[in-house]
C-alpha atoms as a PDB file:
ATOM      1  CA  UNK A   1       0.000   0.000   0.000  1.00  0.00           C
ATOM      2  CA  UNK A   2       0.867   3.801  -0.687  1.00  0.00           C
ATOM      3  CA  UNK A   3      -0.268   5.030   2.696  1.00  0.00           C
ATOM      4  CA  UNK A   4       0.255   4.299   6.123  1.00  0.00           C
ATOM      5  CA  UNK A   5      -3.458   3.176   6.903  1.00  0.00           C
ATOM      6  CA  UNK A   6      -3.387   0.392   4.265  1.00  0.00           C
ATOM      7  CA  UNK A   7       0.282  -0.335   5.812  1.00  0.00           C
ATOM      8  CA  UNK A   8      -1.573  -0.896   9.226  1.00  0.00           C
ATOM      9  CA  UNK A   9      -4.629  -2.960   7.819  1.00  0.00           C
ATOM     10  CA  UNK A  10      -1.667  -5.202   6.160  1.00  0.00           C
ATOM     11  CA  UNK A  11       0.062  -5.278   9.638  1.00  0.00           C
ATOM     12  CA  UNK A  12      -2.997  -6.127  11.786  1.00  0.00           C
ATOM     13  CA  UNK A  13      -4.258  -8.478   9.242  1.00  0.00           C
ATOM     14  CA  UNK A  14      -1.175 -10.212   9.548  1.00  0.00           C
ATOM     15  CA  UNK A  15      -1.023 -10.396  13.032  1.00  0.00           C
ATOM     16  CA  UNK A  16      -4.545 -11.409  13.369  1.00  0.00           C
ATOM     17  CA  UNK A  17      -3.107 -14.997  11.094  1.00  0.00           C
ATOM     18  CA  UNK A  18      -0.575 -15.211  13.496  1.00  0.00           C
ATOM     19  CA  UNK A  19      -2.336 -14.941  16.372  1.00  0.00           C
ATOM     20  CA  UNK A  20      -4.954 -16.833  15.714  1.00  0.00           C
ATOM     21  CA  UNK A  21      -3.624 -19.892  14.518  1.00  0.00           C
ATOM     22  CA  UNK A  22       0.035 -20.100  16.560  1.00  0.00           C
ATOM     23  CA  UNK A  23      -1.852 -19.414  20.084  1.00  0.00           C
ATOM     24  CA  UNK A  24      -4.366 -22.262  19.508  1.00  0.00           C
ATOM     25  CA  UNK A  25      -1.657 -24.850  17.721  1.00  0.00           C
ATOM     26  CA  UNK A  26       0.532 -23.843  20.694  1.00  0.00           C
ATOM     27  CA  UNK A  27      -1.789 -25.154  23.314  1.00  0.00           C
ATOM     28  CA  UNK A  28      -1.756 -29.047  22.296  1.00  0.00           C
ATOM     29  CA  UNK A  29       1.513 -29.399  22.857  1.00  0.00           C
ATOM     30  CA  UNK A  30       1.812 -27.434  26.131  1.00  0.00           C
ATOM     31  CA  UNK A  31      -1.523 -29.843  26.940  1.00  0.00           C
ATOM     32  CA  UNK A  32      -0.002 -32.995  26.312  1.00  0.00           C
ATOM     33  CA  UNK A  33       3.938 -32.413  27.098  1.00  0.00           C
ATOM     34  CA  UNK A  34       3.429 -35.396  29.390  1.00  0.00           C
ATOM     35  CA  UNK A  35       2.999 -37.738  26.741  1.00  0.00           C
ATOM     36  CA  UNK A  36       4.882 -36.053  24.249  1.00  0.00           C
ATOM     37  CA  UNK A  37       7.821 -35.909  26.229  1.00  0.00           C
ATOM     38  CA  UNK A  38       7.410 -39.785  26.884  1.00  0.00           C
ATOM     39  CA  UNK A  39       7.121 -40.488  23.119  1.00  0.00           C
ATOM     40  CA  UNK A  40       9.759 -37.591  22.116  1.00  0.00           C
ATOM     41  CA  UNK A  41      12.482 -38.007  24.989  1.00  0.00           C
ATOM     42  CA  UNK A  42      11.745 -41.651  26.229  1.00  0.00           C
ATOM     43  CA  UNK A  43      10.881 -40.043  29.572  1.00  0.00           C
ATOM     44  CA  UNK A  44       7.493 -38.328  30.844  1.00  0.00           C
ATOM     45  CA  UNK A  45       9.491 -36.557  33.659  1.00  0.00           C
ATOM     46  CA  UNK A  46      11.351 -34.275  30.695  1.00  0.00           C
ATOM     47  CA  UNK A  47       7.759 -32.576  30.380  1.00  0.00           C
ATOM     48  CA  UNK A  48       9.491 -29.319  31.268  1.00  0.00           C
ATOM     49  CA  UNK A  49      11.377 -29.273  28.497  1.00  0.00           C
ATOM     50  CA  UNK A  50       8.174 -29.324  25.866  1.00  0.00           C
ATOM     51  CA  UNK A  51       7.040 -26.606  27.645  1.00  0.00           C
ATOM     52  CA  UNK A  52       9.935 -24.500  27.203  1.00  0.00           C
ATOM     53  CA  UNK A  53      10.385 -25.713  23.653  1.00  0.00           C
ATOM     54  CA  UNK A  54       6.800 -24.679  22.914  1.00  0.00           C
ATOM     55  CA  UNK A  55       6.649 -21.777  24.482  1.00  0.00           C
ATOM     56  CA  UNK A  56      10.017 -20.447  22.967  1.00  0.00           C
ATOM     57  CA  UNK A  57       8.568 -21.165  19.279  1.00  0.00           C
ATOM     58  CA  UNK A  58       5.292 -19.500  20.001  1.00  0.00           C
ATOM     59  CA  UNK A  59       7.743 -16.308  21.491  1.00  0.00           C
ATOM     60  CA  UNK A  60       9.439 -16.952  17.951  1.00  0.00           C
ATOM     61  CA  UNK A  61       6.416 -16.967  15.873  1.00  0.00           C
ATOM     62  CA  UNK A  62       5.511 -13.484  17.970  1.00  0.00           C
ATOM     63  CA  UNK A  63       9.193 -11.893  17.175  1.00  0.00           C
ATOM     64  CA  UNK A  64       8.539 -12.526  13.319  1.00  0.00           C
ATOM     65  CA  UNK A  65       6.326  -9.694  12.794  1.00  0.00           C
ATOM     66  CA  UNK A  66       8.101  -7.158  14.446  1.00  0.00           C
ATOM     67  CA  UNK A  67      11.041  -7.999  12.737  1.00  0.00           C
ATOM     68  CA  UNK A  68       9.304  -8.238   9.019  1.00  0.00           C
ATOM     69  CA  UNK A  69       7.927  -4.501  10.314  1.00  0.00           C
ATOM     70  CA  UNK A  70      11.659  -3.393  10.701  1.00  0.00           C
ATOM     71  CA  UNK A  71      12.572  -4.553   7.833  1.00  0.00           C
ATOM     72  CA  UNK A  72       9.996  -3.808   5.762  1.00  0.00           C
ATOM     73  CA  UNK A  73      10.511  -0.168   6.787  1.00  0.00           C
ATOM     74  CA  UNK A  74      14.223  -0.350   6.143  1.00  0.00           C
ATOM     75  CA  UNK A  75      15.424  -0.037   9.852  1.00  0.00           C
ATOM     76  CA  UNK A  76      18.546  -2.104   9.246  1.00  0.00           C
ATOM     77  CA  UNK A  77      20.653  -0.395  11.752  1.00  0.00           C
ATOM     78  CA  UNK A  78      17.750  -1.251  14.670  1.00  0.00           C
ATOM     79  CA  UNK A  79      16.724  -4.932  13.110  1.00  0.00           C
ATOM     80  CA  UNK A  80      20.586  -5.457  13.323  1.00  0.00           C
ATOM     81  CA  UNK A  81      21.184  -4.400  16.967  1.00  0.00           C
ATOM     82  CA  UNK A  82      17.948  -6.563  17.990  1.00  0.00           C
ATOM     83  CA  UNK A  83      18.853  -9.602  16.080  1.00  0.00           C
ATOM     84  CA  UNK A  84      22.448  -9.598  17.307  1.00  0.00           C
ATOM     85  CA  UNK A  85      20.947  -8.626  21.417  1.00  0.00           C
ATOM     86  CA  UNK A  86      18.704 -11.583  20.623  1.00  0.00           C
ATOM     87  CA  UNK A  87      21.984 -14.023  19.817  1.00  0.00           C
ATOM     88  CA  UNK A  88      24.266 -12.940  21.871  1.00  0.00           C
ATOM     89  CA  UNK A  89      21.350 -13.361  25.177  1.00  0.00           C
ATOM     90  CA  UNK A  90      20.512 -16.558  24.254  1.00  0.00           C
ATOM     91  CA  UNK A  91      24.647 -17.605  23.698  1.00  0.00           C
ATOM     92  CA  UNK A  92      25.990 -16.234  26.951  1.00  0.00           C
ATOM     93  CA  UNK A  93      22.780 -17.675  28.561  1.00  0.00           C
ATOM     94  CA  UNK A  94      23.220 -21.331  27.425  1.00  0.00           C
ATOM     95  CA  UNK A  95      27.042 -21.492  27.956  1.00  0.00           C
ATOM     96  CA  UNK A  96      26.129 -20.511  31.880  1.00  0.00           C
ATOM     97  CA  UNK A  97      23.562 -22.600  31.939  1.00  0.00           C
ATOM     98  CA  UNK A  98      24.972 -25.885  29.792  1.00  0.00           C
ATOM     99  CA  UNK A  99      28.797 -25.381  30.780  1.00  0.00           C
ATOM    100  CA  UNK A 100      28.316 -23.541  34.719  1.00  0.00           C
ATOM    101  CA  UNK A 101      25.154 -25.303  35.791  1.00  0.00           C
ATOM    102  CA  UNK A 102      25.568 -28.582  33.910  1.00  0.00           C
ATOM    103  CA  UNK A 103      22.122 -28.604  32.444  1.00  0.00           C
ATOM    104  CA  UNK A 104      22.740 -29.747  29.081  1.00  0.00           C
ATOM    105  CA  UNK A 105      19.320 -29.755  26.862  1.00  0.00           C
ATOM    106  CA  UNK A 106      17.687 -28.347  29.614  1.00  0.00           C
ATOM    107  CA  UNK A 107      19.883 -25.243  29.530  1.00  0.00           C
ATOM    108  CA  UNK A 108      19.737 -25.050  25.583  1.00  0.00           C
ATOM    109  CA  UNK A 109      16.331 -24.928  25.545  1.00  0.00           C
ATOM    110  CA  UNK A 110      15.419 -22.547  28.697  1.00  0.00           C
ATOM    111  CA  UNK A 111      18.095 -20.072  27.350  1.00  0.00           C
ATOM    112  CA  UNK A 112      16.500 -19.788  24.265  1.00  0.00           C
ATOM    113  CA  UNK A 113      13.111 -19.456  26.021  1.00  0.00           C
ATOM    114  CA  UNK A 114      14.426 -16.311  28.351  1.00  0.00           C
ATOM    115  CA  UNK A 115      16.423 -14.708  24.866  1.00  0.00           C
ATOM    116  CA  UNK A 116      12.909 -15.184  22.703  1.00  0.00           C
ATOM    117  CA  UNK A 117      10.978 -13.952  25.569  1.00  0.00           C
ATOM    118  CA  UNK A 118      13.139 -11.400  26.715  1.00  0.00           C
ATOM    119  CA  UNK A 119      12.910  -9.879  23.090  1.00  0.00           C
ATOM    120  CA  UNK A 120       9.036 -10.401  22.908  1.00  0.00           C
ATOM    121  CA  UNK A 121       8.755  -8.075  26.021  1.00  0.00           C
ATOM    122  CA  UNK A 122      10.120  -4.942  24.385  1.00  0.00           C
ATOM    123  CA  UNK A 123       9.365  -6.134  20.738  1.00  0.00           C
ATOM    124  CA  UNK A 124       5.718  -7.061  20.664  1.00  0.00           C
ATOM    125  CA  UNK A 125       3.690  -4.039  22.217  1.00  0.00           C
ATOM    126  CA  UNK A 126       3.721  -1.730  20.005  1.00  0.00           C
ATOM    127  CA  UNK A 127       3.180  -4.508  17.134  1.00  0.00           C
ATOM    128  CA  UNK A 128      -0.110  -5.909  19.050  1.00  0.00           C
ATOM    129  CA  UNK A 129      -0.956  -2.138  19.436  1.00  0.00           C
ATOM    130  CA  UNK A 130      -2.062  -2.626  15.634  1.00  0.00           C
ATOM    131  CA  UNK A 131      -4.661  -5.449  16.263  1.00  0.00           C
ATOM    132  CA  UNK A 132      -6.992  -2.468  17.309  1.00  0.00           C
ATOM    133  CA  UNK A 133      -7.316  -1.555  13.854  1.00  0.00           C
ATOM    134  CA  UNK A 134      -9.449  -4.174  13.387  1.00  0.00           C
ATOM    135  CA  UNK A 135     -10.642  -7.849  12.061  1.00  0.00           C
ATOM    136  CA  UNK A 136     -11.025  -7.775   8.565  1.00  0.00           C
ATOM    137  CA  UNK A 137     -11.756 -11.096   6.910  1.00  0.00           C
ATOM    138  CA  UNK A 138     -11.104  -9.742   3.263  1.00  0.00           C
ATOM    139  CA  UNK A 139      -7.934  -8.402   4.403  1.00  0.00           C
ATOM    140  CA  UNK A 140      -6.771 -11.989   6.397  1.00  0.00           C
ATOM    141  CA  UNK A 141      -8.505 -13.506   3.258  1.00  0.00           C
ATOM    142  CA  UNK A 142      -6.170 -12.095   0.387  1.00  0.00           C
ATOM    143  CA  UNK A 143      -3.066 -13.333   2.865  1.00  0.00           C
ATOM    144  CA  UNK A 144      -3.852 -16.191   3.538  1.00  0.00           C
ATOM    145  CA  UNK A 145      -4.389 -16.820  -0.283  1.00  0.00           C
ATOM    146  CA  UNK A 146      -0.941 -15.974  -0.969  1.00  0.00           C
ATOM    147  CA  UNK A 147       0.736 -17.585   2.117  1.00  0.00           C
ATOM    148  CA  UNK A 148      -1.186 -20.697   2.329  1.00  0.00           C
ATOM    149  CA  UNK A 149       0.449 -22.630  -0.485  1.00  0.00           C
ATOM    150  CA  UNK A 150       3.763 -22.148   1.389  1.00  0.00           C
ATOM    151  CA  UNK A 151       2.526 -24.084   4.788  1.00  0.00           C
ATOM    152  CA  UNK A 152       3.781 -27.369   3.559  1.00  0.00           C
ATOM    153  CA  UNK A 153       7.122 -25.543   2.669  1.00  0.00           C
ATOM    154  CA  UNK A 154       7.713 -24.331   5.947  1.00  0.00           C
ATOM    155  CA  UNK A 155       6.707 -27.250   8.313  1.00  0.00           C
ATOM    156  CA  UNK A 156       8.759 -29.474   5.866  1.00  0.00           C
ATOM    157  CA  UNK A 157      11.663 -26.819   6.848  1.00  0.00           C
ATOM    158  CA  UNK A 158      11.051 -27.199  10.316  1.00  0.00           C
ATOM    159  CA  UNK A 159      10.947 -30.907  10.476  1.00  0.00           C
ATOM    160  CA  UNK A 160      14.238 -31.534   8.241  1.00  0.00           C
ATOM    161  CA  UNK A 161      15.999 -28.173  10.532  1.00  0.00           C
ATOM    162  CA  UNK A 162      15.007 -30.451  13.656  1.00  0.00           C
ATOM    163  CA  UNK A 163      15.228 -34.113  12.733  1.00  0.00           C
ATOM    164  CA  UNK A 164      18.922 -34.167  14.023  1.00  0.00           C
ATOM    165  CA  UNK A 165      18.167 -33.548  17.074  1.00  0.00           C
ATOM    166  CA  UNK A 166      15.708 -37.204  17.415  1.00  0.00           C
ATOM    167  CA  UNK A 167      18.628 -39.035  15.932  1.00  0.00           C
ATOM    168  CA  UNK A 168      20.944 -37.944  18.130  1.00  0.00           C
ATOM    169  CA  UNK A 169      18.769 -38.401  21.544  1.00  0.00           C
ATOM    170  CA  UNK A 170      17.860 -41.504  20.054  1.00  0.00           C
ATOM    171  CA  UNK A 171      21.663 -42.874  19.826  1.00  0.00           C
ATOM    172  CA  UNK A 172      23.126 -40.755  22.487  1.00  0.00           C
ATOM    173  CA  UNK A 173      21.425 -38.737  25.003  1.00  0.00           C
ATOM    174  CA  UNK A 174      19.035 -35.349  25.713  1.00  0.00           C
ATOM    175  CA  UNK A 175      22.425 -34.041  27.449  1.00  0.00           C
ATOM    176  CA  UNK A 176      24.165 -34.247  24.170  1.00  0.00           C
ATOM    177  CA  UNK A 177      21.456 -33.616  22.022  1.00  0.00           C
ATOM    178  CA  UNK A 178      22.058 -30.206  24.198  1.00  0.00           C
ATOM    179  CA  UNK A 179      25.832 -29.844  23.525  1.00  0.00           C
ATOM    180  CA  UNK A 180      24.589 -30.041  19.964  1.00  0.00           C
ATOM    181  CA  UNK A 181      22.166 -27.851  19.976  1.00  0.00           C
ATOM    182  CA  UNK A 182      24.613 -25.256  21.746  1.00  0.00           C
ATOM    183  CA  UNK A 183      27.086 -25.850  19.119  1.00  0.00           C
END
């Protein structure tokens, strides 16, 4: 769009796909992370650890669209200085946690939960400031037109990014499957 409003009804549209389909898809895994965590890590008491894994990829799925806002408005400089606060938090966060504490996946995965939720804290209010412009279905309608056909895309992504991580609990351990993770 030319001008800022249609800008914002892109925005909130956007956000209103988000929202609406990563909050609900979020909440089976955080419901069953009992059994998950049984059929994922070979041990129910690990639940934890789907938590934080699901909560740090819904805190993900949040950061996109402030991120797409910098830089669709060209704010290189600030996307740059978030991006690199982002990595370096969740680095120095892991290494005390997985190398200090001795936590292994645990650590991994809880210091990416604080970095992604850290970031979501200072990111995300003024981009959820835009779902008061308003619900409108032709709006969602035309995106999700365009970004439906690449759903299959991106979960195949995801799957083949993550895979690794099964094979190696499966032949080693979650520990290691932490030291990996870190690395």
């Amino acid at each position: 769009h030319d001008d800022e409003a249609g800008r914002e009804r892109v925005i909130a549209a956007a956000l209103w796909i988000v929202f609406l389909f990563s909050v609900p898809l979020s909440m089976v895994p955080l419901i069953f992370s009992v059994p998950i965590a049984g059929w994922l890590l070979d041990n129910e008491a690990l639940w934890f650890l789907i938590l934080m894994g699901t909560a740090t990829v819904l805190a993900k799925v949040l950061l996109r669209m402030p991120f797409s806002i910098m830089r669709a408005r060209e704010e290189s400089k600030r996307y740059a200085k978030w991006s690199l606060l982002r990595s370096a938090l969740a680095t120095v966060v892991a290494v005390v946690l997985v190398v200090g504490f001795h936590q292994g996946a645990a650590g991994v995965i809880g210091a990416q939960f604080l970095a992604e939720f850290t970031m979501c804290l200072f990111l995300t209010g003024a981009t959820f400031r835009m779902l008061r412009r308003g619900f409108r279905w032709m709006d969602i309608q035309q995106q999700l037109k365009f970004g439906l056909p690449l759903v299959p895309a991106g979960v195949a992504t995801f799957l083949l990014d993550l895979s690794d991580r099964w094979f190696i609990r499966h032949y080693y351990s979650v520990d290691d499957g932490g030291v990996y993770s870190l690395a």
